[in-house]
Protein backbone atom coordinates (compact mmCIF):
# COMPACT_ATOMS: atom_id res chain seq x y z
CA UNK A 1 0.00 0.00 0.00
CA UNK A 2 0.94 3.46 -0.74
CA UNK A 3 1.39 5.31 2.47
CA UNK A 4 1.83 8.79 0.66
CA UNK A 5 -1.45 8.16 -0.64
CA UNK A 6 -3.76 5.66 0.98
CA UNK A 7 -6.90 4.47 -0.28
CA UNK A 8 -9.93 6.16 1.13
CA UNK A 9 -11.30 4.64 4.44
CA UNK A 10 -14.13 2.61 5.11
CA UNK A 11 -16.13 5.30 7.01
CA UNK A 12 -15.68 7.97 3.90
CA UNK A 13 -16.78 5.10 1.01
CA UNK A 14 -19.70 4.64 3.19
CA UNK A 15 -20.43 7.77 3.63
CA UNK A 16 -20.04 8.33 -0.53
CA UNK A 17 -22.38 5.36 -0.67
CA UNK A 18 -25.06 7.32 0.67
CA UNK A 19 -24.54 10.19 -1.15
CA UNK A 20 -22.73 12.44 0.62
CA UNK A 21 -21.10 14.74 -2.02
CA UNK A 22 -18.06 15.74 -0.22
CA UNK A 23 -17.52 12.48 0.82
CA UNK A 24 -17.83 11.13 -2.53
CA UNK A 25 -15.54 13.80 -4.11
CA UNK A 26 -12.75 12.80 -1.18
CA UNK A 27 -13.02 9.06 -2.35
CA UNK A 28 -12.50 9.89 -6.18
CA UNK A 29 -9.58 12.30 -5.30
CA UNK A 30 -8.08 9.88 -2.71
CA UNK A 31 -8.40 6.72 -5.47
CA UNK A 32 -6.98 9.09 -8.12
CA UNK A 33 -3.37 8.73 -7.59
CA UNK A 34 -3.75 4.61 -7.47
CA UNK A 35 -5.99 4.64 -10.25
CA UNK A 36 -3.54 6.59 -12.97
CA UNK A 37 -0.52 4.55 -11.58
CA UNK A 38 -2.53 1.14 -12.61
CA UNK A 39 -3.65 2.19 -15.29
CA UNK A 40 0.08 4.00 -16.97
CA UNK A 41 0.89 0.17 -15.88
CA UNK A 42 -1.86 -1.25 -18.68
CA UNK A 43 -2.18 0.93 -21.44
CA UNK A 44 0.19 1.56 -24.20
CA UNK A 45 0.72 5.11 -24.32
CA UNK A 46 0.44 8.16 -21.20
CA UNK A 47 -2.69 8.94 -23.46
CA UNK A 48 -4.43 5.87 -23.09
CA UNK A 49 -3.88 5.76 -19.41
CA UNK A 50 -4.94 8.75 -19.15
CA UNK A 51 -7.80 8.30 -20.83
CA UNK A 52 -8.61 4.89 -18.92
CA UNK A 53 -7.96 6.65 -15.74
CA UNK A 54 -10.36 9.02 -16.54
CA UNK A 55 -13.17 6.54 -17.11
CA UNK A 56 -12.66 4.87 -14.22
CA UNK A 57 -12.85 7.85 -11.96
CA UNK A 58 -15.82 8.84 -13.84
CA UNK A 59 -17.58 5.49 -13.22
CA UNK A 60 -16.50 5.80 -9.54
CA UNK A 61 -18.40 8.87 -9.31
CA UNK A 62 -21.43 7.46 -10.52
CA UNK A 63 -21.71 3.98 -9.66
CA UNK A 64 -19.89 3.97 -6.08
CA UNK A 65 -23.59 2.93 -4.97
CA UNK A 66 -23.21 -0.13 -6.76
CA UNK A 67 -20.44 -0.98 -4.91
CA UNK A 68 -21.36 -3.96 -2.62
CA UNK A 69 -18.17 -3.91 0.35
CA UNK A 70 -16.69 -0.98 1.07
CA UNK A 71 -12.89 -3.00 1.55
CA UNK A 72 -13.63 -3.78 -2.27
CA UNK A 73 -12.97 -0.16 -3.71
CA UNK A 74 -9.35 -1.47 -4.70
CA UNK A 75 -9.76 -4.51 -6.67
CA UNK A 76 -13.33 -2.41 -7.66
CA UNK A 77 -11.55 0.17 -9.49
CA UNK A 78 -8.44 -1.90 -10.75
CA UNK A 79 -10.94 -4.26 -12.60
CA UNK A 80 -13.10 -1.15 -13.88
CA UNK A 81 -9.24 0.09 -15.51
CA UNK A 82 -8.20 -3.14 -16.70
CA UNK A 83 -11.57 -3.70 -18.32
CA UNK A 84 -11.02 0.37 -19.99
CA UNK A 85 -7.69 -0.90 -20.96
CA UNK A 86 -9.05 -4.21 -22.59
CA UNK A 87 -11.58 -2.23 -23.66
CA UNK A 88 -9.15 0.17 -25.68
CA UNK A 89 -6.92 -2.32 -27.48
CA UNK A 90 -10.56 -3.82 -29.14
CA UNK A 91 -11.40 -0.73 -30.37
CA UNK A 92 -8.06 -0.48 -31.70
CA UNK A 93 -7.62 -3.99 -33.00
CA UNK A 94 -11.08 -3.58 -34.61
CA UNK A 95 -10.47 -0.35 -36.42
CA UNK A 96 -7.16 -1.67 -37.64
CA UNK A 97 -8.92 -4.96 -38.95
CA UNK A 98 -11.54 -2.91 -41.04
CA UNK A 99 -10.57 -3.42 -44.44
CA UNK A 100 -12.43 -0.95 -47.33
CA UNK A 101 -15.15 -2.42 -48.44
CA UNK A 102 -14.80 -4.39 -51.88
CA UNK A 103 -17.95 -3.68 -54.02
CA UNK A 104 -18.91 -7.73 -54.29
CA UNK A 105 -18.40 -7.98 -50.42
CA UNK A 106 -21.18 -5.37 -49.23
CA UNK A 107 -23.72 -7.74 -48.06
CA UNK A 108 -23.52 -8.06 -43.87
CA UNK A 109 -21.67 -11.01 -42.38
CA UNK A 110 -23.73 -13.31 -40.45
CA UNK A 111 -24.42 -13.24 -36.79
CA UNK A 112 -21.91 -16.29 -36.43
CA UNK A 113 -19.18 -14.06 -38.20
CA UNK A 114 -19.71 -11.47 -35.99
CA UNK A 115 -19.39 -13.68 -32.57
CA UNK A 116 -16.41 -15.21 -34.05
CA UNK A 117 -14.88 -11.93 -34.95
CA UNK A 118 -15.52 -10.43 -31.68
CA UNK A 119 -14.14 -13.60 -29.87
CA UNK A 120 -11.31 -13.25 -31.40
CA UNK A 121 -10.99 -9.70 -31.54
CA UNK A 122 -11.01 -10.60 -27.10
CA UNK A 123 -8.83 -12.69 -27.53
CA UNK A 124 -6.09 -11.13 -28.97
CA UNK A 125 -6.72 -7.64 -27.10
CA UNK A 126 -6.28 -9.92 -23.88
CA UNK A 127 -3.09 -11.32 -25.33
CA UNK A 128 -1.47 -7.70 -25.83
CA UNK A 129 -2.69 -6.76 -22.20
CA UNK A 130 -0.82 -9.84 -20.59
CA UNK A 131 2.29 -8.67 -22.36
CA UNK A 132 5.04 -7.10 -20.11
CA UNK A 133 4.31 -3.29 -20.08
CA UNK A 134 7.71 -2.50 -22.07
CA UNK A 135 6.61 -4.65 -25.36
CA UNK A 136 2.95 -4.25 -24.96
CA UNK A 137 3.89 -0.11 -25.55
CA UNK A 138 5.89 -1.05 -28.41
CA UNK A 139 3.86 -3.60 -30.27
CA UNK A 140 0.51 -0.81 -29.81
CA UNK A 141 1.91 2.04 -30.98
CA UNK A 142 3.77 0.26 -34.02
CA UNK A 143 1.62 -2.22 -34.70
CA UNK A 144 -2.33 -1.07 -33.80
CA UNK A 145 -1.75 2.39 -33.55
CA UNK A 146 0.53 2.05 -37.21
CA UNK A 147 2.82 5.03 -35.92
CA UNK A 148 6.16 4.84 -37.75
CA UNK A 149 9.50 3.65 -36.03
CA UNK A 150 11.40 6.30 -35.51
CA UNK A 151 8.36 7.85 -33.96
CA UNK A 152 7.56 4.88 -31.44
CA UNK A 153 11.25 5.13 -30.58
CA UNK A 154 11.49 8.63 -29.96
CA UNK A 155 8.32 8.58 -27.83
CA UNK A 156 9.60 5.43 -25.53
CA UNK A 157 13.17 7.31 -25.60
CA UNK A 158 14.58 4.60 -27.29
CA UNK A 159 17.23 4.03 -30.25
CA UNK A 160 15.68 2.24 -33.12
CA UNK A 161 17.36 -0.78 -33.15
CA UNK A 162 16.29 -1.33 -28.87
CA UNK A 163 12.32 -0.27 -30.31
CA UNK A 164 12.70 -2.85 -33.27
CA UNK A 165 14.19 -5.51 -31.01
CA UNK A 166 11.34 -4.95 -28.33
CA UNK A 167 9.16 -4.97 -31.20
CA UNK A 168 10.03 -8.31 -32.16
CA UNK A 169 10.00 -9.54 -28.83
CA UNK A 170 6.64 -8.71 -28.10
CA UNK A 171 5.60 -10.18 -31.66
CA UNK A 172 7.43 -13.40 -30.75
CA UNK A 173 5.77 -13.29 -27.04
CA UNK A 174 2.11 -12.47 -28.88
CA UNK A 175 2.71 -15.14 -31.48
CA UNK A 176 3.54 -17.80 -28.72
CA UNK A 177 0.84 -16.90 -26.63
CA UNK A 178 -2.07 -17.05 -29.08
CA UNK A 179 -0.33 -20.45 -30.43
CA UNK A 180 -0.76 -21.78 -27.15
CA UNK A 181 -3.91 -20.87 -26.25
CA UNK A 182 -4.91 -22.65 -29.50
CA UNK A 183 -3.40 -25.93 -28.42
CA UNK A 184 -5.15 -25.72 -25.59
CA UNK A 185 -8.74 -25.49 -27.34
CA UNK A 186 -7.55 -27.62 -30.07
């Protein structure tokens, strides 16, 4: 735990719970600092964890009635950034998978398709989230994001052959990890 910044106590979440709006705004200022740290720990860029922080927080704020233990805020709000996170790399992975239409190819795809292309559209967005923060950043900004090299490199404040190497790393570690998970169903 934090001591600089400890989570909010059990008294103020309560208090929160039954809407008392200073209490409430303590709790989301108090949870703040934890929040942003988790989530610059999942997301690929400061933007994105910004971004993801700033959800969370928001759906704090509104749904802290929902929330059933007050000991649970923790684990509450790390769950509610990993899911923003998750939630993130789909959008990502799905707008990078849109290919322009061909004119033969405009009728819908079935309701099967879709399921199958959302499964695995999950399933590879949890893969990138379960890589190690350093090639998760990499293989995001390079690969979903399609930022150039020398741009990725210069943002992490690396050379380009360390961001190519990391690159190819977390390729290798994505690669493995969907093959695996494969096996396993298969």
């Amino acid at each position: 735990m934090n001591q600089r910044f400890p989570w909010p106590d059990e008294r103020l979440i309560k208090a929160a719970q039954d809407g008392d709006a200073t209490s409430l705004t303590a709790v989301v200022m108090q949870s703040q600092p934890h929040v942003r740290k988790f989530a610059a720990s999942l997301c690929a860029s400061p933007q994105d964890a910004e971004d993801a922080a700033q959800e969370a927080l928001i759906i704090l704020y509104r749904k802290i009635g929902t929330l059933r233990a007050t000991g649970a805020l923790a684990s509450w709000m790390f769950r509610i950034v990993r899911n923003e996170c998750l939630r993130q790399v789909r959008v990502l992975v799905s707008r990078r998978g849109e290919a322009p239409a061909e004119p033969e190819a405009s009728a819908e795809p079935s309701a099967e398709d879709a399921v199958l292309r959302r499964l695995e559209v999950e399933r590879i967005a949890a893969a990138v989230c379960a890589l190690p923060r350093d090639q998760r950043q990499v293989l995001v900004m390079r690969d979903v994001q399609g930022l150039p090299g020398k741009t990725v490199a210069r943002s992490l404040g690396l050379s380009s052959a360390a961001m190519k190497s990391r690159l190819h790393r977390a390729r290798a570690a994505l690669r493995h990890s969907l093959e695996a998970a494969d096996r396993a169903v298969g």
